[in-house]
C-alpha atoms as a PDB file:
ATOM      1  CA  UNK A   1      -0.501 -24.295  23.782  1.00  0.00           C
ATOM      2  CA  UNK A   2      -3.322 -22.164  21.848  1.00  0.00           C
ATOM      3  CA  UNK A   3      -4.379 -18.178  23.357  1.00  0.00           C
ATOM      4  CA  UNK A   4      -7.669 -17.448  23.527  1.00  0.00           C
ATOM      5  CA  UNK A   5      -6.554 -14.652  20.407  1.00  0.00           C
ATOM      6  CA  UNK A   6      -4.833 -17.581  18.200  1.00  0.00           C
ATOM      7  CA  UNK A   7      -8.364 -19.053  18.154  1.00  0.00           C
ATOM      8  CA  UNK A   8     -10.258 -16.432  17.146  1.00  0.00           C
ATOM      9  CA  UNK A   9      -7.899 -15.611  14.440  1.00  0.00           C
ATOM     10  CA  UNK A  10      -8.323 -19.361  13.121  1.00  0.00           C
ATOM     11  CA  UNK A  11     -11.925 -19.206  13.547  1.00  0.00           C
ATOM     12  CA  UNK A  12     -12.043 -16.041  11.164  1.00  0.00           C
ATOM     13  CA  UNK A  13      -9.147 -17.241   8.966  1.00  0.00           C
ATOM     14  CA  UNK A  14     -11.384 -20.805   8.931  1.00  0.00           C
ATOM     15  CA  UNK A  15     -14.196 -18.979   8.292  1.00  0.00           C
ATOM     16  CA  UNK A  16     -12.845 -16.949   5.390  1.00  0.00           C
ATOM     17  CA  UNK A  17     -11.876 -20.145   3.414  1.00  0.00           C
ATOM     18  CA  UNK A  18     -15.033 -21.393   4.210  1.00  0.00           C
ATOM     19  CA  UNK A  19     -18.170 -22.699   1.941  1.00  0.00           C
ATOM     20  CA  UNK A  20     -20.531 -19.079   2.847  1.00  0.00           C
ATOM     21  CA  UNK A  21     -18.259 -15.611   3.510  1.00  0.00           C
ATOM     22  CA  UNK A  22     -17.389 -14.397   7.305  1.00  0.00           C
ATOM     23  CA  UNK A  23     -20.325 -11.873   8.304  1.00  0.00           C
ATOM     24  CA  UNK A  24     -19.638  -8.599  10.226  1.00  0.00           C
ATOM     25  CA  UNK A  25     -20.758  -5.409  11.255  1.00  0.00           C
ATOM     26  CA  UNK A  26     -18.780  -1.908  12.642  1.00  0.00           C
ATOM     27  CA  UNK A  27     -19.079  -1.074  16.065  1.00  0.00           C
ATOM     28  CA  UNK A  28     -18.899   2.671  16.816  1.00  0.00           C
ATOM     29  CA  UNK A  29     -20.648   2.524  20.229  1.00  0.00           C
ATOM     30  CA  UNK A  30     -18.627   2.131  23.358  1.00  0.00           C
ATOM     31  CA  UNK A  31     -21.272  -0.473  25.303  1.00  0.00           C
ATOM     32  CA  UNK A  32     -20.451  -4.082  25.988  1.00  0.00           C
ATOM     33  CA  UNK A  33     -24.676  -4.703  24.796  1.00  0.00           C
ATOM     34  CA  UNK A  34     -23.186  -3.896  20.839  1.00  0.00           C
ATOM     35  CA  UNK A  35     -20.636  -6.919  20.914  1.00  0.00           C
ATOM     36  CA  UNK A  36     -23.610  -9.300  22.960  1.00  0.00           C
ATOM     37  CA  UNK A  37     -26.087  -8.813  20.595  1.00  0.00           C
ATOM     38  CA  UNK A  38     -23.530  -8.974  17.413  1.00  0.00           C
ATOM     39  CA  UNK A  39     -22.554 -12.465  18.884  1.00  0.00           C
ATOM     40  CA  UNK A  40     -25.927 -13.915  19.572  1.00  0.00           C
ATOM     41  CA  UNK A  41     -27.443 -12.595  16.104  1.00  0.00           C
ATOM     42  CA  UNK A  42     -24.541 -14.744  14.576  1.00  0.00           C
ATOM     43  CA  UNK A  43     -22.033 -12.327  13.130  1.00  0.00           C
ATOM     44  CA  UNK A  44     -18.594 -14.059  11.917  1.00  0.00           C
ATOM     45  CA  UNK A  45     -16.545 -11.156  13.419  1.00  0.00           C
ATOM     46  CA  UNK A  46     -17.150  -7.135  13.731  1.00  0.00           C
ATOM     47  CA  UNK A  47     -14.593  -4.395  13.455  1.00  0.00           C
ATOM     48  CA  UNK A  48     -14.108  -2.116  16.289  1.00  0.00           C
ATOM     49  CA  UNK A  49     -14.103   1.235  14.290  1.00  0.00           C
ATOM     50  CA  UNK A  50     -11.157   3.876  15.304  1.00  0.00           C
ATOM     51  CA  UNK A  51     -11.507   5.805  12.616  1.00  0.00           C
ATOM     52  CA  UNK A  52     -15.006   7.045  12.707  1.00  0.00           C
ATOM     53  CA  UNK A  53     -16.332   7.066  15.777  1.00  0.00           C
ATOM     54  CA  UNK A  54     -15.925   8.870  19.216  1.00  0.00           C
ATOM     55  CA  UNK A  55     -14.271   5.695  20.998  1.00  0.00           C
ATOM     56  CA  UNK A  56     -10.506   7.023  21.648  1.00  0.00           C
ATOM     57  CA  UNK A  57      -7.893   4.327  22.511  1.00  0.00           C
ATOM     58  CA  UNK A  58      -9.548   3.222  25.802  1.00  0.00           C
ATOM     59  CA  UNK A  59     -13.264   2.887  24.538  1.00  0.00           C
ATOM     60  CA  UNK A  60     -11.260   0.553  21.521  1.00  0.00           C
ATOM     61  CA  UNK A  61      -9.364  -1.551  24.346  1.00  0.00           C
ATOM     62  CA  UNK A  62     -12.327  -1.987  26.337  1.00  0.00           C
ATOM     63  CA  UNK A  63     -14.203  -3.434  23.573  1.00  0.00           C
ATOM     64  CA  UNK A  64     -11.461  -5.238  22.511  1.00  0.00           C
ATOM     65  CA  UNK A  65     -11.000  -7.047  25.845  1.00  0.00           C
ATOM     66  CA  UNK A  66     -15.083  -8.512  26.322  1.00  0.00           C
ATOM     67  CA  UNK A  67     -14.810  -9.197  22.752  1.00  0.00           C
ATOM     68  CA  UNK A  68     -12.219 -11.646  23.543  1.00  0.00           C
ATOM     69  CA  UNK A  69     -14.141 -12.766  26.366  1.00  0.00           C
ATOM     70  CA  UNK A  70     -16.816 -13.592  24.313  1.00  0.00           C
ATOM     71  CA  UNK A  71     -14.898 -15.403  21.711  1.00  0.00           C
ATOM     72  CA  UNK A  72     -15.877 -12.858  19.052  1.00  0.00           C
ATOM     73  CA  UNK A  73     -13.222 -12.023  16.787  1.00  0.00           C
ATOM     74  CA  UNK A  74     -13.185  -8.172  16.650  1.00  0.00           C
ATOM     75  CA  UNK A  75     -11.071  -6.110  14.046  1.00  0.00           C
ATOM     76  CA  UNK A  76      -9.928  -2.649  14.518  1.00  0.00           C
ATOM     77  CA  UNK A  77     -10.085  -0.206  11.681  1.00  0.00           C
ATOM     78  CA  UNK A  78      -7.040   2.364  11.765  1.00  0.00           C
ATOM     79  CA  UNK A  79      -6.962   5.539   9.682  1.00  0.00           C
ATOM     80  CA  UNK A  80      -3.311   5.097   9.436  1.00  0.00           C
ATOM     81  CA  UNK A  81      -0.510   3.445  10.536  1.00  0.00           C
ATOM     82  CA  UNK A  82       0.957   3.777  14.158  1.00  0.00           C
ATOM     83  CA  UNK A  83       2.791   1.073  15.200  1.00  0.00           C
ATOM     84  CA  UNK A  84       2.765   1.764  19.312  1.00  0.00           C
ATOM     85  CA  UNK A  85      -1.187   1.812  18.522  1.00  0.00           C
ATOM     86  CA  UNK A  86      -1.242  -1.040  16.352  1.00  0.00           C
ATOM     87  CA  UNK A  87       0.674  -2.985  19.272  1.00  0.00           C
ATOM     88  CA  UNK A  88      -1.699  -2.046  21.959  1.00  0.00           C
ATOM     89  CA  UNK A  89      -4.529  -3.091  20.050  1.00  0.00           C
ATOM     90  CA  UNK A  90      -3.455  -6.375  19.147  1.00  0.00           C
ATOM     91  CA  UNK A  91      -2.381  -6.671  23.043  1.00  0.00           C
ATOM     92  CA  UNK A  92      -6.118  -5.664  24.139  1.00  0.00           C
ATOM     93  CA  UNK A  93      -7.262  -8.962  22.296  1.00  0.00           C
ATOM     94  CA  UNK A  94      -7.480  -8.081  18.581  1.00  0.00           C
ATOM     95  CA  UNK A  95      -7.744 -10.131  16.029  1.00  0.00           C
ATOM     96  CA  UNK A  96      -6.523  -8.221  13.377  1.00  0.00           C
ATOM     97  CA  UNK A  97      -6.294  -4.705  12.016  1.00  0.00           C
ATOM     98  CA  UNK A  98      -8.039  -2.749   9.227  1.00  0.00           C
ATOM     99  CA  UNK A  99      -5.790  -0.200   7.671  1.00  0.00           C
ATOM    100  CA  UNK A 100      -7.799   2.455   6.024  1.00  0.00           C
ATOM    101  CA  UNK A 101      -7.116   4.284   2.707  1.00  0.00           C
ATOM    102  CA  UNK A 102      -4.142   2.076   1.465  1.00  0.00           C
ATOM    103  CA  UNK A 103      -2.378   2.970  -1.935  1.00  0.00           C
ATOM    104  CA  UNK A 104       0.990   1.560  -1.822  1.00  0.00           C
ATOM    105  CA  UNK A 105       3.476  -1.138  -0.949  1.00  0.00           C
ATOM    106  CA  UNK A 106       4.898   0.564   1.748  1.00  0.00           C
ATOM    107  CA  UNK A 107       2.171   0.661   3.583  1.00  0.00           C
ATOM    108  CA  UNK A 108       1.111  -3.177   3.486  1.00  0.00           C
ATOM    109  CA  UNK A 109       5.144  -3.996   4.248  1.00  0.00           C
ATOM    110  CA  UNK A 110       4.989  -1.828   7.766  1.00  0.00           C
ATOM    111  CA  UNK A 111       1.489  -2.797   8.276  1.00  0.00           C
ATOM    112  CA  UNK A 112       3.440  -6.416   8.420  1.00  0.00           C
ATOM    113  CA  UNK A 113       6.341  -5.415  10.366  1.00  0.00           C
ATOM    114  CA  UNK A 114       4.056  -3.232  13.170  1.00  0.00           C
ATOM    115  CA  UNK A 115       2.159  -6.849  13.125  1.00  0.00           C
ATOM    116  CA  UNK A 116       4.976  -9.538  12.799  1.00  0.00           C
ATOM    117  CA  UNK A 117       7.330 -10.338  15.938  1.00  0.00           C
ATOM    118  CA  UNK A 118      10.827 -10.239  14.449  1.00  0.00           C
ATOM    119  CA  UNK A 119      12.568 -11.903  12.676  1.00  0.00           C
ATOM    120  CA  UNK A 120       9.539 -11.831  10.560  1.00  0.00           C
ATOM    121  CA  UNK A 121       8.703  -8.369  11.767  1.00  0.00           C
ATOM    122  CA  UNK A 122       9.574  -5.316  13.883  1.00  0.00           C
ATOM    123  CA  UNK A 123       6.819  -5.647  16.411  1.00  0.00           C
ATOM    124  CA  UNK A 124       7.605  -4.886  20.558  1.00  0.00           C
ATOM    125  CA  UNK A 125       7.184  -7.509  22.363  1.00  0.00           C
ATOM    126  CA  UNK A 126       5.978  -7.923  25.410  1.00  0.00           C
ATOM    127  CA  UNK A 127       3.782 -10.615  27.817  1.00  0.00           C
ATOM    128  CA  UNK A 128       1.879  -8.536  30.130  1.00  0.00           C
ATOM    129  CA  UNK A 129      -1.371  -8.687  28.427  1.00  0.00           C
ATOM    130  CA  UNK A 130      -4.476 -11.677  27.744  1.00  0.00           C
ATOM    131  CA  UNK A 131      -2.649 -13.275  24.547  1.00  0.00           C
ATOM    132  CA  UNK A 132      -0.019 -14.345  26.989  1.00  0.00           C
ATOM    133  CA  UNK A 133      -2.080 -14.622  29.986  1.00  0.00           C
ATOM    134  CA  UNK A 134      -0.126 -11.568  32.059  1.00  0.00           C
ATOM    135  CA  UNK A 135       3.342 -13.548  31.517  1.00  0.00           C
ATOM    136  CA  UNK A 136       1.845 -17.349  32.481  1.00  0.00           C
ATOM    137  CA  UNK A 137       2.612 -17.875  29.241  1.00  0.00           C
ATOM    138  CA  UNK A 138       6.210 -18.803  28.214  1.00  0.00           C
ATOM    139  CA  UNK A 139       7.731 -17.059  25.737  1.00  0.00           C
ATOM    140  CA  UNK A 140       8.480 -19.222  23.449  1.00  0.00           C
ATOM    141  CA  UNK A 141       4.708 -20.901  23.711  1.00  0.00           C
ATOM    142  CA  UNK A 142       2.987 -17.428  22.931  1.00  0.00           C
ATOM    143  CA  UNK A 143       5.800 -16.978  19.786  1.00  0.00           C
ATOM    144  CA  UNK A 144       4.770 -19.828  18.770  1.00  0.00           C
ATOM    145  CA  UNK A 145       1.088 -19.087  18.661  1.00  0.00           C
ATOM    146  CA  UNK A 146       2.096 -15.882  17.241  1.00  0.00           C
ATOM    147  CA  UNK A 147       3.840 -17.258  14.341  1.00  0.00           C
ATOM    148  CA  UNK A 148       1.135 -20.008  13.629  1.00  0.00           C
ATOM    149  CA  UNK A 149      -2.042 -17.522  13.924  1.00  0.00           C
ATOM    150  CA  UNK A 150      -0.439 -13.717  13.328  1.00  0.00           C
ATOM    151  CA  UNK A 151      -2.825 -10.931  13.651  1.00  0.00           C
ATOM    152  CA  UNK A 152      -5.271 -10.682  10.119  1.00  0.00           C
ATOM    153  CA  UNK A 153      -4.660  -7.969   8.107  1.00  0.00           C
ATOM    154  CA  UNK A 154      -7.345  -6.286   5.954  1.00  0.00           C
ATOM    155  CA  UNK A 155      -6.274  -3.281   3.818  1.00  0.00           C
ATOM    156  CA  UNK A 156      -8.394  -1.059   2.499  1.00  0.00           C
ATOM    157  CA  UNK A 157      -8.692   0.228  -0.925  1.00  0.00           C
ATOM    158  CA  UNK A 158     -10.655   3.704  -0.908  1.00  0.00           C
ATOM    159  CA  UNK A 159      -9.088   5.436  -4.287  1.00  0.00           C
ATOM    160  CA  UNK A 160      -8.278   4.865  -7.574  1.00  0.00           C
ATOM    161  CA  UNK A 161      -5.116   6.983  -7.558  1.00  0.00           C
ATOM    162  CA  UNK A 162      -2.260   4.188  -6.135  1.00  0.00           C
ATOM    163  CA  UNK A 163       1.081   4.755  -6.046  1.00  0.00           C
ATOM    164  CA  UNK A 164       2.152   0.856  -7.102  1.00  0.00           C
ATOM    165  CA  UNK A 165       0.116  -1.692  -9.176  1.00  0.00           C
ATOM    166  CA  UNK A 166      -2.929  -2.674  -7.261  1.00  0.00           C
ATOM    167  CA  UNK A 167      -1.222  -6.399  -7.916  1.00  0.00           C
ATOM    168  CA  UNK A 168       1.530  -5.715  -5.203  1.00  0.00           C
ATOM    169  CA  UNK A 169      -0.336  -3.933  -3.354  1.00  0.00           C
ATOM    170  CA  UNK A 170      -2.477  -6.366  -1.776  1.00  0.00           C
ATOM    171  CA  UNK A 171       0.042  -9.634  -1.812  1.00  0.00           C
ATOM    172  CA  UNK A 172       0.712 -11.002   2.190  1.00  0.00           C
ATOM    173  CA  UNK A 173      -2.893  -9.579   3.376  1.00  0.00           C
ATOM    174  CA  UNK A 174      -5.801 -11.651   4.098  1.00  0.00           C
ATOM    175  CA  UNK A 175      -8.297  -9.341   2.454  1.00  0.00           C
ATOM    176  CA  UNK A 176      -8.328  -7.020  -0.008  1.00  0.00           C
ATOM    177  CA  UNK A 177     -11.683  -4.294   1.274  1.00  0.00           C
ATOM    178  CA  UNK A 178     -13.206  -2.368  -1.324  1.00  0.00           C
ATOM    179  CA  UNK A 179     -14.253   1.168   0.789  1.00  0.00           C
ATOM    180  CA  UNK A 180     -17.476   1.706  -1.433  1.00  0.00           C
ATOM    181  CA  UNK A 181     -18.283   5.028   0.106  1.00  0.00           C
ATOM    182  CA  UNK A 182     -14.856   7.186   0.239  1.00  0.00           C
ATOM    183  CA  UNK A 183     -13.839   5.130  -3.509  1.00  0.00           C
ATOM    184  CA  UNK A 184     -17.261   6.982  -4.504  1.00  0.00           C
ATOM    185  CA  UNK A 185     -16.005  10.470  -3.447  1.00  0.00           C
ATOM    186  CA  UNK A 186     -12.885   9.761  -4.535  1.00  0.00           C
ATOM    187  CA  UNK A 187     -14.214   9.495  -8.165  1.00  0.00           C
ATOM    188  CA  UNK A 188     -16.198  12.888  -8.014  1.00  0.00           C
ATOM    189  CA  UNK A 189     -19.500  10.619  -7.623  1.00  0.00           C
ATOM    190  CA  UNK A 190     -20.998  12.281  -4.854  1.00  0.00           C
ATOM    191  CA  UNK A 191     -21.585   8.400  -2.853  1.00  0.00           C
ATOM    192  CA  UNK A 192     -23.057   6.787  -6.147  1.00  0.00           C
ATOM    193  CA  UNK A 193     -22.191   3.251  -6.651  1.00  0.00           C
ATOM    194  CA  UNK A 194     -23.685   2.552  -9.896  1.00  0.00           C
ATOM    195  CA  UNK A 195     -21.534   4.847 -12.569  1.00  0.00           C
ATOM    196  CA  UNK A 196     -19.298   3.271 -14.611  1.00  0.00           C
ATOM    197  CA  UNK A 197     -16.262   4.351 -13.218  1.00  0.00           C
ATOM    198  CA  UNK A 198     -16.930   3.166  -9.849  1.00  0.00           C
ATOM    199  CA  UNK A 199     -17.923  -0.193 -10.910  1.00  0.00           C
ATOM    200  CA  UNK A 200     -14.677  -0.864 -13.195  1.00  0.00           C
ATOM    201  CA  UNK A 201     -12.577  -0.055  -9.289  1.00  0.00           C
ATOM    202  CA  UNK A 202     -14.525  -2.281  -7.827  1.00  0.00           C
ATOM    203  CA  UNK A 203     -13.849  -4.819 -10.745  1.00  0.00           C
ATOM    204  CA  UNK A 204     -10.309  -3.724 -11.358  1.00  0.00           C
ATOM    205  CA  UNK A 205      -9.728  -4.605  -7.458  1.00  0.00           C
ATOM    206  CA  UNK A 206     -11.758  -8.177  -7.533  1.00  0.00           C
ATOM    207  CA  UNK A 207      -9.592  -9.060 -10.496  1.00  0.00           C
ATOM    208  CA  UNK A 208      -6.508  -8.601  -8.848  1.00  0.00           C
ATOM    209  CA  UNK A 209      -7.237 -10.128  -5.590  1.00  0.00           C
ATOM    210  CA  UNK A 210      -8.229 -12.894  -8.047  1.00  0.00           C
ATOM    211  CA  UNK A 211      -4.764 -13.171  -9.288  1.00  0.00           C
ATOM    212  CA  UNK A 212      -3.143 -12.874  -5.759  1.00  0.00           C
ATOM    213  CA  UNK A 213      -5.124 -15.498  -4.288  1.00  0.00           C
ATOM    214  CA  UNK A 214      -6.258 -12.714  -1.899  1.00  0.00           C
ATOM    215  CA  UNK A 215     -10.050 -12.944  -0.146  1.00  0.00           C
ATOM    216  CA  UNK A 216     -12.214  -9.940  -1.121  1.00  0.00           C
ATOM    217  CA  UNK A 217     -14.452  -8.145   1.293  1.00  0.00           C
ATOM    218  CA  UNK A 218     -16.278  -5.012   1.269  1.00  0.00           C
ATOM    219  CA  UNK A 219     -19.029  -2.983   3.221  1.00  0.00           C
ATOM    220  CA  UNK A 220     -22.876  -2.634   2.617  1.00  0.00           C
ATOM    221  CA  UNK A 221     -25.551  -0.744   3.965  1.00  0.00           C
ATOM    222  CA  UNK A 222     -27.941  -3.103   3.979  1.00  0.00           C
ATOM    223  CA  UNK A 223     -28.554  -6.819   3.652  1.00  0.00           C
ATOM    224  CA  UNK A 224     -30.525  -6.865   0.233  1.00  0.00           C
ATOM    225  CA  UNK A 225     -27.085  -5.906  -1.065  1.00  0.00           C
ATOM    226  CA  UNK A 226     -25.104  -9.335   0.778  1.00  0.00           C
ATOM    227  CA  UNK A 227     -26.185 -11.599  -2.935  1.00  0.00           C
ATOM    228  CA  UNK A 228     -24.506  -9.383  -4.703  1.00  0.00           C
ATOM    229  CA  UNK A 229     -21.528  -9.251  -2.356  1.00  0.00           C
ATOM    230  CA  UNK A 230     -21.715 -12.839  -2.624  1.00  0.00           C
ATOM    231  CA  UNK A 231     -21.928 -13.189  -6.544  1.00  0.00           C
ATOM    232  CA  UNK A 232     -18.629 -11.127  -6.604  1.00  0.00           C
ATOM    233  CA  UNK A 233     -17.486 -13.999  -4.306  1.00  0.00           C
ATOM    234  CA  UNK A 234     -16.430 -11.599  -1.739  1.00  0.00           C
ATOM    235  CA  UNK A 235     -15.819 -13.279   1.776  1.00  0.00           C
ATOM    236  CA  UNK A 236     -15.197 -10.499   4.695  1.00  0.00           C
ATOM    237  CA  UNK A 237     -18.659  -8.158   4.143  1.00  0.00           C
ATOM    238  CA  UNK A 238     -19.314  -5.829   7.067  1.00  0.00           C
ATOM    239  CA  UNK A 239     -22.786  -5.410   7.140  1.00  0.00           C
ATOM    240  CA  UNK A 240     -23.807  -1.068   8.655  1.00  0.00           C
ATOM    241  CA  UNK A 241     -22.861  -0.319  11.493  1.00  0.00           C
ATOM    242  CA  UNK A 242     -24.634  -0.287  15.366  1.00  0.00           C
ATOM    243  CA  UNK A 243     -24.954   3.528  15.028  1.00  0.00           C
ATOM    244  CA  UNK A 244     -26.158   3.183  11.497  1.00  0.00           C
ATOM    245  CA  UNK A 245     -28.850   0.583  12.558  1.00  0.00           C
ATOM    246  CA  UNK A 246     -29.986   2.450  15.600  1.00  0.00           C
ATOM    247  CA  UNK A 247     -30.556   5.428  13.401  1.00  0.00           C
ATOM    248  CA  UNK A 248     -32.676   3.557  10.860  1.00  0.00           C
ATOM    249  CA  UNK A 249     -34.532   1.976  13.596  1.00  0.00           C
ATOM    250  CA  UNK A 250     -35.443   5.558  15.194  1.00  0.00           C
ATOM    251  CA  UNK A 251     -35.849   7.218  12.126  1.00  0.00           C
ATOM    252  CA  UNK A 252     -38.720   4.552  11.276  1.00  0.00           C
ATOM    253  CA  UNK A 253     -40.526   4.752  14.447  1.00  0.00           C
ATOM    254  CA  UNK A 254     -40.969   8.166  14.009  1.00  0.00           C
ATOM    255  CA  UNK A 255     -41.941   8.249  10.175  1.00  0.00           C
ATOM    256  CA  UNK A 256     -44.724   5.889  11.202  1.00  0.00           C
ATOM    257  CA  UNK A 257     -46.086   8.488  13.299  1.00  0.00           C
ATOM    258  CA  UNK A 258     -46.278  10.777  10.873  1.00  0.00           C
ATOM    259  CA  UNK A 259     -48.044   8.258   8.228  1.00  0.00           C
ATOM    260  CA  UNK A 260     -50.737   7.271  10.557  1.00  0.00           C
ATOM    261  CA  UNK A 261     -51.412  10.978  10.345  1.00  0.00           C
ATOM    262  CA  UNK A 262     -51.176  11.144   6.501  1.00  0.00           C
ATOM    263  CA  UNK A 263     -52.140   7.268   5.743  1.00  0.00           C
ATOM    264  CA  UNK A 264     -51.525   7.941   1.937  1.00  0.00           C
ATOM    265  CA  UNK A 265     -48.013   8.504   2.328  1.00  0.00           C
ATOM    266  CA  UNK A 266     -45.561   5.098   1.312  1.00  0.00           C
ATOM    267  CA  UNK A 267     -44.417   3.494   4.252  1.00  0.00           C
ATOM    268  CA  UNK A 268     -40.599   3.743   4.323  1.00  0.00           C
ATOM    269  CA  UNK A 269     -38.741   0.229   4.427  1.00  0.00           C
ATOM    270  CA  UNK A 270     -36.745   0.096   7.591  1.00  0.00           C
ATOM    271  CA  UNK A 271     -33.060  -0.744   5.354  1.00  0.00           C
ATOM    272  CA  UNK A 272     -34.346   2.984   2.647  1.00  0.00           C
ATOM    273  CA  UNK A 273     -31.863   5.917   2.542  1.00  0.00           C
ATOM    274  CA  UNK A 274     -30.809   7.868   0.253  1.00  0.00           C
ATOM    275  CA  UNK A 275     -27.190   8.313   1.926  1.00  0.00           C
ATOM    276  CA  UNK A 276     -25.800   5.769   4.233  1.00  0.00           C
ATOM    277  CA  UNK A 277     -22.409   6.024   6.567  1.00  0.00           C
ATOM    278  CA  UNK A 278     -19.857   3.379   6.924  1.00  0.00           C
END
């Protein structure tokens, strides 16, 4: 027997060691009309975001839950490590969690065992929720499932100062995420991306997920950056975010109001800003 959540995680596993890289985008609004429209545009996944946004733990399940309905794989991004959350979120329908600002082994190896039922982890187990079908699932079918398709795990890496060799670091995770925008302030560069510094992270990072055999990903705040992305060979690239492209949207609407009334002005480009938000 196969869960509805075993087959979205093989879809975005599948995906990732696919020919073209899994395409996704972060969801910060609590409406059901984000995850439609992010499934019929033809996005590989998208990461519920519960570290910035407003969503809270319900607004996260409730996404969580159509997502699933819709066959959409959905992420959640965590700002740390809380295993009763992690567990709820994978419950709700997740297919895997995002664990923000990573910098050492530790973190990965309970990242694992807050994900992993035992003996291969520490995680609570329990069959009243959709993985299991509300307990018409035997046990030993939804271990199963469980153990063939565990929950992905995407870590983060936002700083230059680690606390073990990036190397170990990112071993057992199925993508290594550059965080382009905190790795920036993290360096004293303000949100630039092209200083030296930041790009020997970003290369330092692709080099060792090279070496582990560990998928790359990263985000970008507009599509004109995806080649790139894709040059890199990165696979998991979140693409904005829904608040992010309702802003640019709105913003443009409203500068072309202002250049029909000054037709000399440039006409802005809808993906232009001078700082963007993951």
């Amino acid at each position: 027997m196969t869960s509805d959540v075993a087959e979205v995680r093989a879809r975005l596993r599948s995906r990732l060691a696919g020919a073209d890289p899994a395409l996704g985008t972060m969801v910060k609004i609590d409406d059901f009309s984000v995850l439609d429209i992010a499934r019929s545009a033809g996005f590989d996944f998208v990461v519920i975001d519960g570290e910035h946004s407003q969503l809270g733990g319900s607004g996260v399940s409730r996404l969580l839950r159509y997502a699933l309905a819709l066959r959409l794989p959905a992420m959640v991004r965590m700002p740390a490590l809380d295993p009763g959350v992690v567990n709820r979120a994978l419950e709700a329908g997740a297919a895997g969690i995002q664990l923000s600002n990573v910098n050492s082994r530790k973190q990965v190896d309970d990242l694992i065992d807050a994900t992993r039922y035992a003996p291969g982890g520490t995680r609570s187990i329990s069959l009243a929720h959709p993985g299991a079908d509300h307990g018409g699932t035997p046990i030993a079918d939804y271990l199963d499932d469980e153990a063939k398709q565990p929950p992905l795990l995407v870590v983060q890496i936002e700083s230059p100062h680690l606390l073990d060799p990036l190397d170990d670091i990112i071993v057992d995770v199925d993508v290594a995420f550059h965080g382009p925008t905190d790795m920036s302030v993290a360096l004293g560069l303000g949100g630039a991306t092209d200083h030296e510094a930041y790009l020997r992270e970003r290369l330092r990072l692709g080099d060792a997920a090279l070496k582990a055999a560990v998928p790359t990903g990263s985000w970008i705040s507009d599509p004109a950056a995806l080649g790139a992305c894709i040059d890199r060979g990165e696979r998991y690239i979140a693409i904005g975010s829904d608040l992010q492209i309702l802003g640019k949207g709105l913003r443009a609407l409203t500068r072309s109001r202002t250049i029909d009334r000054h037709p000399s002005s440039p006409i802005p480009e809808l993906g232009e800003s001078s700082q963007e938000v993951t």
